[in-house]
PDB file of N, CA and C in Angstrom:
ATOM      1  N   UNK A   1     -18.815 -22.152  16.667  1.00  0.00           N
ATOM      2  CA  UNK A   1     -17.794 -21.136  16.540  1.00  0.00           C
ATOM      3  C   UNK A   1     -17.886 -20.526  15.137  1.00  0.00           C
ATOM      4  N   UNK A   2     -17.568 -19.525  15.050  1.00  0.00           N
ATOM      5  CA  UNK A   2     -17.981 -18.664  14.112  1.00  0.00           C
ATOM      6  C   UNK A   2     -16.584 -17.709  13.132  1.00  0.00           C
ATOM      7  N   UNK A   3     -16.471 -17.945  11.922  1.00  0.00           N
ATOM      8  CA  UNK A   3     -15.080 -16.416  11.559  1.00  0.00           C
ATOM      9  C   UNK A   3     -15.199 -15.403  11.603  1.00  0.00           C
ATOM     10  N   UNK A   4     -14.625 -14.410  11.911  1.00  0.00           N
ATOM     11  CA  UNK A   4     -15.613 -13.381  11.417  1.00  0.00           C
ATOM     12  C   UNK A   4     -14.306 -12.297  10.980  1.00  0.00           C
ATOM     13  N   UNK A   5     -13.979 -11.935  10.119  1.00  0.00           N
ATOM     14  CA  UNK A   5     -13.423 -10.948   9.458  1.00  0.00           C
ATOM     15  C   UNK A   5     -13.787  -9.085   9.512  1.00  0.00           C
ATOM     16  N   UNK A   6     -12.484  -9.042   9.650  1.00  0.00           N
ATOM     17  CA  UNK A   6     -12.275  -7.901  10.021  1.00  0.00           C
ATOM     18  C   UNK A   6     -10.957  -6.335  10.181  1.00  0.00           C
ATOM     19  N   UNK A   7     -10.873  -5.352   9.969  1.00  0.00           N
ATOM     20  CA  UNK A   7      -9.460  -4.664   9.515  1.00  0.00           C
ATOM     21  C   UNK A   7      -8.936  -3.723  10.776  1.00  0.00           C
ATOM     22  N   UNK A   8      -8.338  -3.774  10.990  1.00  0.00           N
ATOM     23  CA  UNK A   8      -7.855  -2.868  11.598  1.00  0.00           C
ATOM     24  C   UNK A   8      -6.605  -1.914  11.132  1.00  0.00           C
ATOM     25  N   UNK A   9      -6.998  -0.746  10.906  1.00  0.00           N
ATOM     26  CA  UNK A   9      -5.891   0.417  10.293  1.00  0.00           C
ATOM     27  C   UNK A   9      -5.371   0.989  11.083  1.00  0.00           C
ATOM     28  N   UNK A  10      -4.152   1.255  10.917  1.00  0.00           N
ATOM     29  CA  UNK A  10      -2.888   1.259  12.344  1.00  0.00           C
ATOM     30  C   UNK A  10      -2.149   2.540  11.555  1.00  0.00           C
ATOM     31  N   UNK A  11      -1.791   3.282  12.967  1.00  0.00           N
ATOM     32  CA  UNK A  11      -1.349   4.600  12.872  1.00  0.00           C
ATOM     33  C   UNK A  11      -0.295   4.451  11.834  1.00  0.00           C
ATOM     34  N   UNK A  12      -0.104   5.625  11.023  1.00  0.00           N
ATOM     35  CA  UNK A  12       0.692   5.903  10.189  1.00  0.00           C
ATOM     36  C   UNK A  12       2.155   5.761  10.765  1.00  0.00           C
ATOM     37  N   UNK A  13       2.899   5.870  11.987  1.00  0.00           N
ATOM     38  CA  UNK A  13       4.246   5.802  12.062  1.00  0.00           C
ATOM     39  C   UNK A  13       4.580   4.029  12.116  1.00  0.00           C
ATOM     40  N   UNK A  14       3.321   3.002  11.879  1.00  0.00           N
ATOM     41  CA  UNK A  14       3.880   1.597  12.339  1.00  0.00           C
ATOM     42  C   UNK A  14       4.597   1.510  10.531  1.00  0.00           C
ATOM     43  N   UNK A  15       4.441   1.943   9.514  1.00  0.00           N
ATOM     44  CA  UNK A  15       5.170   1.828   8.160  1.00  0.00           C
ATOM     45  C   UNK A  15       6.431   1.822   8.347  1.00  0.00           C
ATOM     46  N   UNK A  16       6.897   2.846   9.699  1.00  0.00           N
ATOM     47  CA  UNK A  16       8.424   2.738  10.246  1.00  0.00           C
ATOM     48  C   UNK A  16       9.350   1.716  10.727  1.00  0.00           C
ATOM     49  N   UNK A  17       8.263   0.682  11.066  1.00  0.00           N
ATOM     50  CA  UNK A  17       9.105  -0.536  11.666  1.00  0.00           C
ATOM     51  C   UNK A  17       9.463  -1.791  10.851  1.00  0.00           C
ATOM     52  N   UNK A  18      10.499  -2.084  10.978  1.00  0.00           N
ATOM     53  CA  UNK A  18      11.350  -2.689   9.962  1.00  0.00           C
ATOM     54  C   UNK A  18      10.803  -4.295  10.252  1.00  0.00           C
ATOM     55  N   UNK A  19      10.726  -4.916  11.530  1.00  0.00           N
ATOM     56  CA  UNK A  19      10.296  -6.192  11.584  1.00  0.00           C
ATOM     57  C   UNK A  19       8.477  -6.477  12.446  1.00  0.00           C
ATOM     58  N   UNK A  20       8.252  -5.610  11.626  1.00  0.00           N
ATOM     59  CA  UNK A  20       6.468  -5.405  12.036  1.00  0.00           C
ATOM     60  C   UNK A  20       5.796  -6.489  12.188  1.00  0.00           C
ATOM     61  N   UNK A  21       5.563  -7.302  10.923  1.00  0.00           N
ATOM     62  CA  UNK A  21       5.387  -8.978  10.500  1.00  0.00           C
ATOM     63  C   UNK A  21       5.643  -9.567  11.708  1.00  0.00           C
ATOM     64  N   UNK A  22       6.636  -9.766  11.830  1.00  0.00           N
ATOM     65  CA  UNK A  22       7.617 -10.791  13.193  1.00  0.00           C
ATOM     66  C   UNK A  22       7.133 -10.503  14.228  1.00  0.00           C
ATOM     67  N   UNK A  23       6.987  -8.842  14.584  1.00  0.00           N
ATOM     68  CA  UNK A  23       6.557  -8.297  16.065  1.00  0.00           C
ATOM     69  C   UNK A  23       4.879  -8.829  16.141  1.00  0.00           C
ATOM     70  N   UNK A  24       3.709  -8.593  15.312  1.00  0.00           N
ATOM     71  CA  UNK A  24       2.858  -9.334  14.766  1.00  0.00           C
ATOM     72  C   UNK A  24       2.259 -10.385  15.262  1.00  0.00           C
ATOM     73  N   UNK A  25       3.132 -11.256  14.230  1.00  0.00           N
ATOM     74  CA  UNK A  25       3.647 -12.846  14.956  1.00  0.00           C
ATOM     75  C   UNK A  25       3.821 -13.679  15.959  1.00  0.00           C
ATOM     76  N   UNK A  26       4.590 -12.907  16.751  1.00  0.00           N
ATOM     77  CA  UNK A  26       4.529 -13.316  17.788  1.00  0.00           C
ATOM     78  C   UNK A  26       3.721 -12.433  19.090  1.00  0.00           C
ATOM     79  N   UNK A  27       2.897 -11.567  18.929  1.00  0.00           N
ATOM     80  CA  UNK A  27       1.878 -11.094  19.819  1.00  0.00           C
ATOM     81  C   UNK A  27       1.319 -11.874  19.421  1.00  0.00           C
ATOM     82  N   UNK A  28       0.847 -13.244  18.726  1.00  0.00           N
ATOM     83  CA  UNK A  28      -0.299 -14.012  17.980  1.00  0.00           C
ATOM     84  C   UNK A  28      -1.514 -13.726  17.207  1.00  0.00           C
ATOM     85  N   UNK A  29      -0.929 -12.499  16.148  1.00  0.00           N
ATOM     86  CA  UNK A  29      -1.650 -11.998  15.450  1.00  0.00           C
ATOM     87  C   UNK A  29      -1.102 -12.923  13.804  1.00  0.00           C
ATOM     88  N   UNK A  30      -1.303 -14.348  14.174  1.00  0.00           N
ATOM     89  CA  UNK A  30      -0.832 -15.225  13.218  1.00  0.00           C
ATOM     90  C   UNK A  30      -2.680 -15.572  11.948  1.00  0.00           C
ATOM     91  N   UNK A  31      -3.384 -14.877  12.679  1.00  0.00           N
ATOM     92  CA  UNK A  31      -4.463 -14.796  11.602  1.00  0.00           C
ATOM     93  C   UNK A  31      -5.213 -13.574  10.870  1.00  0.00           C
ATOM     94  N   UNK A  32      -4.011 -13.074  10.979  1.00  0.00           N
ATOM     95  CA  UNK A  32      -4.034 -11.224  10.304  1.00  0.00           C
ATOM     96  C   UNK A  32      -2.560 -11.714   8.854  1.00  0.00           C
ATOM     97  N   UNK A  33      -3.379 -11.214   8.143  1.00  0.00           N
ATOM     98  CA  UNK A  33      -2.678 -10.245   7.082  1.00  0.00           C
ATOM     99  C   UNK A  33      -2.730  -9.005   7.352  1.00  0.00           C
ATOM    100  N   UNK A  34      -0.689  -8.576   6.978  1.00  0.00           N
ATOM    101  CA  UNK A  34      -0.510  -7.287   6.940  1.00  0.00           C
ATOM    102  C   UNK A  34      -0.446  -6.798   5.598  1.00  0.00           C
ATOM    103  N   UNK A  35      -1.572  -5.350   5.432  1.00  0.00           N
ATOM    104  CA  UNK A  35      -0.978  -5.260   4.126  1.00  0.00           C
ATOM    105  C   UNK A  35      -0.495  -3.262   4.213  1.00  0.00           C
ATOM    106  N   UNK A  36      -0.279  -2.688   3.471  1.00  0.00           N
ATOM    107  CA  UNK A  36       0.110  -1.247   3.045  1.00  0.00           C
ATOM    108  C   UNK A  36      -0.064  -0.856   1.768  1.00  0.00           C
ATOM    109  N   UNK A  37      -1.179   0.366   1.689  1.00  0.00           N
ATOM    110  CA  UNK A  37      -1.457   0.998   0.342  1.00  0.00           C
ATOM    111  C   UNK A  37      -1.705   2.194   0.755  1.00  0.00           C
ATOM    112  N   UNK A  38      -1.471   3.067  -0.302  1.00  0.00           N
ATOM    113  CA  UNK A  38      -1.831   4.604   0.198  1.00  0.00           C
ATOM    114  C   UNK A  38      -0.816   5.028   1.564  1.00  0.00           C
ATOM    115  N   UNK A  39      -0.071   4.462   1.858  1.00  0.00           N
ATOM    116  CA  UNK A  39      -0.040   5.342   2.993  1.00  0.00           C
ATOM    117  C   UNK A  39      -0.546   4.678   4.554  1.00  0.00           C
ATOM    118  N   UNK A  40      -1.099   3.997   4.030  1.00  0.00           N
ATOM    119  CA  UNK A  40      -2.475   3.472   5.069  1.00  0.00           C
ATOM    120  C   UNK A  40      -1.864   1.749   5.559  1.00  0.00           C
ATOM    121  N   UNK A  41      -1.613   1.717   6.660  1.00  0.00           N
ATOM    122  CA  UNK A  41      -0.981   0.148   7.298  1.00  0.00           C
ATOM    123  C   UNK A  41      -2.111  -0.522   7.859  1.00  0.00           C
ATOM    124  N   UNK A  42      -2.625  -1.437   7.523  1.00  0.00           N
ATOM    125  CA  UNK A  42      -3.863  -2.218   8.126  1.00  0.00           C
ATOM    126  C   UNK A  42      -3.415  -3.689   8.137  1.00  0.00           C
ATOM    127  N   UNK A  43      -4.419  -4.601   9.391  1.00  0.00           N
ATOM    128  CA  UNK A  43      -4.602  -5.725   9.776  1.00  0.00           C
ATOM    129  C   UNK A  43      -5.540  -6.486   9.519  1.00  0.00           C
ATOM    130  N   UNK A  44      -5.814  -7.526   7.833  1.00  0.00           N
ATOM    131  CA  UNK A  44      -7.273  -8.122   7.753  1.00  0.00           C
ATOM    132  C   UNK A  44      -6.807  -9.198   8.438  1.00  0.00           C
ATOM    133  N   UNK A  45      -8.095  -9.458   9.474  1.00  0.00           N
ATOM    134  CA  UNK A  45      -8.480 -10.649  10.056  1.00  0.00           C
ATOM    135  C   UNK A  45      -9.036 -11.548   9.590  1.00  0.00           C
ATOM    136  N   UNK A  46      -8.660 -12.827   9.943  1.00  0.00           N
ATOM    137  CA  UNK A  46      -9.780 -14.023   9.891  1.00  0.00           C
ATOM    138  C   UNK A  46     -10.286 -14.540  11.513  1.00  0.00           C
ATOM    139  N   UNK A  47     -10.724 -14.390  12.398  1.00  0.00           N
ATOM    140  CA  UNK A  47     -10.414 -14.694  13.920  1.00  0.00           C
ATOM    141  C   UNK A  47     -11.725 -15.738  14.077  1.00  0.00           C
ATOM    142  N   UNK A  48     -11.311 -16.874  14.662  1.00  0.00           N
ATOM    143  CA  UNK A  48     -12.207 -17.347  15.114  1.00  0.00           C
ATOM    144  C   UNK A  48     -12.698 -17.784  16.483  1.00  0.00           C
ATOM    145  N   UNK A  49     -14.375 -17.340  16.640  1.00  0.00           N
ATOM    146  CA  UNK A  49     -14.679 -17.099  18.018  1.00  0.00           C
ATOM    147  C   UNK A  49     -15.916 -17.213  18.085  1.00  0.00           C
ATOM    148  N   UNK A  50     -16.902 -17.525  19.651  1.00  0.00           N
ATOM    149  CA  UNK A  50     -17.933 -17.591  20.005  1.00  0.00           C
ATOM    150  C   UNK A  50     -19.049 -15.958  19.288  1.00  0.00           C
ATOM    151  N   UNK A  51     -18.433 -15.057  19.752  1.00  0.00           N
ATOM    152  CA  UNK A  51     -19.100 -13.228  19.850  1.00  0.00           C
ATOM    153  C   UNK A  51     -17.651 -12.368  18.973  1.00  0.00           C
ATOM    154  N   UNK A  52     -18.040 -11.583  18.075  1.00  0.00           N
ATOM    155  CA  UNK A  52     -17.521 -10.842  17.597  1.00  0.00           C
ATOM    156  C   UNK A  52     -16.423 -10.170  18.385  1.00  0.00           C
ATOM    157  N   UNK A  53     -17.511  -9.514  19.252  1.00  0.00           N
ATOM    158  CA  UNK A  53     -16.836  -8.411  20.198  1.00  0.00           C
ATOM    159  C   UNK A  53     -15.418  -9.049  20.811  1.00  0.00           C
ATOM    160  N   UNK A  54     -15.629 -10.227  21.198  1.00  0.00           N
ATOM    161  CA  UNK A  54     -14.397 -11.004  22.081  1.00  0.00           C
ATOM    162  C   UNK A  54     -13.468 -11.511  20.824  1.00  0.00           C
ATOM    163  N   UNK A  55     -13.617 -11.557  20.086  1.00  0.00           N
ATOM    164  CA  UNK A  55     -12.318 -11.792  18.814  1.00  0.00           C
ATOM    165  C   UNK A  55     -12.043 -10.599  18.647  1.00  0.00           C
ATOM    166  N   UNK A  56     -12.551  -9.420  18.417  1.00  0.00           N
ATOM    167  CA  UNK A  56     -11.912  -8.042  18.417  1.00  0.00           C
ATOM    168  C   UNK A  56     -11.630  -7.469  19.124  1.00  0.00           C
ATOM    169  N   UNK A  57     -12.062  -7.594  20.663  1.00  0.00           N
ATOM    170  CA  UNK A  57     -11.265  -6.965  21.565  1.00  0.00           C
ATOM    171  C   UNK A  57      -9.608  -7.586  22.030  1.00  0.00           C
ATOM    172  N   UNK A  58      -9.634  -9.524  21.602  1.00  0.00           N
ATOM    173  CA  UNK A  58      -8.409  -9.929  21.882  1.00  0.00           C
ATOM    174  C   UNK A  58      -6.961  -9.410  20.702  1.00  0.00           C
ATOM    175  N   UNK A  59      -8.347  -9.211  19.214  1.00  0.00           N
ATOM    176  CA  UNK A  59      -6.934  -8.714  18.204  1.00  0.00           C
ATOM    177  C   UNK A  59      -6.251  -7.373  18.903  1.00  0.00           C
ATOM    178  N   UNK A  60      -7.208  -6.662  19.658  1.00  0.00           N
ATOM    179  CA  UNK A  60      -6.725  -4.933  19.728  1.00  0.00           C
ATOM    180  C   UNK A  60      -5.599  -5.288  20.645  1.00  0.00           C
ATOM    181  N   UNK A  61      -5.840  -6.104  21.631  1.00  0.00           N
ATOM    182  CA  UNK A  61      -5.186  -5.917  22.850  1.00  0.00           C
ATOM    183  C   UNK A  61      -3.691  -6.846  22.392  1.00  0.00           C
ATOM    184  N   UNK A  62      -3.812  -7.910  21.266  1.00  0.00           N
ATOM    185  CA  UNK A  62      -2.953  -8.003  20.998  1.00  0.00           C
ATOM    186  C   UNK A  62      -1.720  -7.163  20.263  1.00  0.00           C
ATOM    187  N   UNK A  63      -2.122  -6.366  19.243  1.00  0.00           N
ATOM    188  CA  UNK A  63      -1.887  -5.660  18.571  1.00  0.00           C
ATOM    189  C   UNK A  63      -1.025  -4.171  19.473  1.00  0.00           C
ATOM    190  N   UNK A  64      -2.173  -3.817  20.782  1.00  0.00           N
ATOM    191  CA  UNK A  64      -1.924  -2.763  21.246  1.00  0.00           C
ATOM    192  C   UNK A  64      -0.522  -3.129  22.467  1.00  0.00           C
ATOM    193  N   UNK A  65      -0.339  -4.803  21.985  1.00  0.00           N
ATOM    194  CA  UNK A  65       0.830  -4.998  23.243  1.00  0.00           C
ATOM    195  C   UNK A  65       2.031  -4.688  22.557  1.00  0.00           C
ATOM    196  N   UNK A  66       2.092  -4.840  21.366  1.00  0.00           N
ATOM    197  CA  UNK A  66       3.469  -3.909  20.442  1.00  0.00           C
ATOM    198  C   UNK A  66       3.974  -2.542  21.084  1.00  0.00           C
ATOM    199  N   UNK A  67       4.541  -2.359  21.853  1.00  0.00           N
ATOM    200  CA  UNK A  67       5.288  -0.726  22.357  1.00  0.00           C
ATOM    201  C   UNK A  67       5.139  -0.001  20.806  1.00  0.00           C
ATOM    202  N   UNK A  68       5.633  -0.596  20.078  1.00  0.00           N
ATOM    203  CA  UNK A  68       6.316   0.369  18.849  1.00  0.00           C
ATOM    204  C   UNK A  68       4.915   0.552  18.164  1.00  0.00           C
ATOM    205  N   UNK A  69       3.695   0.162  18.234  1.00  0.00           N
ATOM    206  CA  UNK A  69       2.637   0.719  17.136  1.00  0.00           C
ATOM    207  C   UNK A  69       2.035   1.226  18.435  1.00  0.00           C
ATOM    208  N   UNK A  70       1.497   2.804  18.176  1.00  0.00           N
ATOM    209  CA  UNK A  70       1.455   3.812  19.186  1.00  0.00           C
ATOM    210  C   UNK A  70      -0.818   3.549  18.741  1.00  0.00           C
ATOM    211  N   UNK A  71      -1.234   3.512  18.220  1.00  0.00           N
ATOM    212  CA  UNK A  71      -2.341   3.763  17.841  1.00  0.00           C
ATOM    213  C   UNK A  71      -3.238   2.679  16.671  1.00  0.00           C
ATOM    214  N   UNK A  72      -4.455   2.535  16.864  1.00  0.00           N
ATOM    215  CA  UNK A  72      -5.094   1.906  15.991  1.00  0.00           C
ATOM    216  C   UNK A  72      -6.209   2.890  15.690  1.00  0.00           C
ATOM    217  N   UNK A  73      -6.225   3.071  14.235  1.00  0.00           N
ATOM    218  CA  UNK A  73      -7.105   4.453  14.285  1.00  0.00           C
ATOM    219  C   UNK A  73      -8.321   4.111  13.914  1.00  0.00           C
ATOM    220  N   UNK A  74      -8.679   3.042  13.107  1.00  0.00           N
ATOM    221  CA  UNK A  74     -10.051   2.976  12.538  1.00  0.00           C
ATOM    222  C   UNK A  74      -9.867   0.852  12.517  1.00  0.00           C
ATOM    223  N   UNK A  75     -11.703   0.454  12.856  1.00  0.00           N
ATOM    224  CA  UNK A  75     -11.770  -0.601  12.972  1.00  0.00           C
ATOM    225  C   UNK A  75     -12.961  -0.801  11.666  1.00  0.00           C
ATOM    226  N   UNK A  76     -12.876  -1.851  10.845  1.00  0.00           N
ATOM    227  CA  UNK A  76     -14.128  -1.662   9.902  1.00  0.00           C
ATOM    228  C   UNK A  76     -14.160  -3.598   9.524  1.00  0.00           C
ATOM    229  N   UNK A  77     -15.365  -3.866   9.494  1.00  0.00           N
ATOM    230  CA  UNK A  77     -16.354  -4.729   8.872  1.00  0.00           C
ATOM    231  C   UNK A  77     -15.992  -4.893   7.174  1.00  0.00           C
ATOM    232  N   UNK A  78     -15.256  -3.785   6.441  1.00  0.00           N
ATOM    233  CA  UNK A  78     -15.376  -3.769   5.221  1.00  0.00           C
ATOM    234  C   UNK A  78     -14.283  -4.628   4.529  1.00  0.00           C
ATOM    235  N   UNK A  79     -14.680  -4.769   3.150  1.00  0.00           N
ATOM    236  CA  UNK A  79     -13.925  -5.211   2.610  1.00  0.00           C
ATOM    237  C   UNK A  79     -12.457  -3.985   1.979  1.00  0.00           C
ATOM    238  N   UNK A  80     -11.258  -3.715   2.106  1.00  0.00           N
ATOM    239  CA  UNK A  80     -10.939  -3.139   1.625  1.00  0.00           C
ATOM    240  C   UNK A  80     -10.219  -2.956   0.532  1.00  0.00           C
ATOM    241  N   UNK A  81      -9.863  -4.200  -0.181  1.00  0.00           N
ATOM    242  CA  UNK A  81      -9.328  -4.182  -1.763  1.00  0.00           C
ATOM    243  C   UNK A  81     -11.039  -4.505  -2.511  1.00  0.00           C
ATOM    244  N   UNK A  82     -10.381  -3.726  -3.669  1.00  0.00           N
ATOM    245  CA  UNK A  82     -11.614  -3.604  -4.949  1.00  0.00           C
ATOM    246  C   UNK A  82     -10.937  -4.561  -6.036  1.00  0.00           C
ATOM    247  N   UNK A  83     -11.875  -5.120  -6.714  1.00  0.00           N
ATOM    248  CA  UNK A  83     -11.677  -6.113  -7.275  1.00  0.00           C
ATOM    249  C   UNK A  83     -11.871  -5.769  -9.073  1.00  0.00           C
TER     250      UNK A  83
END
């Protein structure tokens, strides 16, 4: 089994929701950090799994079971804080 890290940046209106974390949480997105800069609301992963693809398709679908976050706009491999 393998980690594999990864972000997911989430539409600009999820900054609106007051218990995001919690909603999160309990879709079992308990190995995501949420963070917010710029403007910009994203999900770093740590997920662990056999194939990439199947740890990222279960974060989306978790993520996408939130009613209140309408969109996930960009998925990236990168690191996104600079050091």
């Amino acid at each position: 089994m393998n980690t594999y890290n990864f972000t997911l940046i989430l539409s600009e209106s999820s900054q609106q929701i007051d218990n995001l974390e919690d909603l999160l949480f309990e879709a079992g997105c308990d190995d995501a950090t949420l963070s917010f800069s710029n403007g910009i609301t994203y999900l770093e992963f740590d997920r662990d799994g056999d194939q990439f693809i199947t740890v990222l398709n279960s974060a989306i679908k978790q993520v996408e079971s939130i009613n209140d976050i309408s969109v996930i706009k960009h998925i990236t491999q990168e690191d996104l804080v600079t050091k």
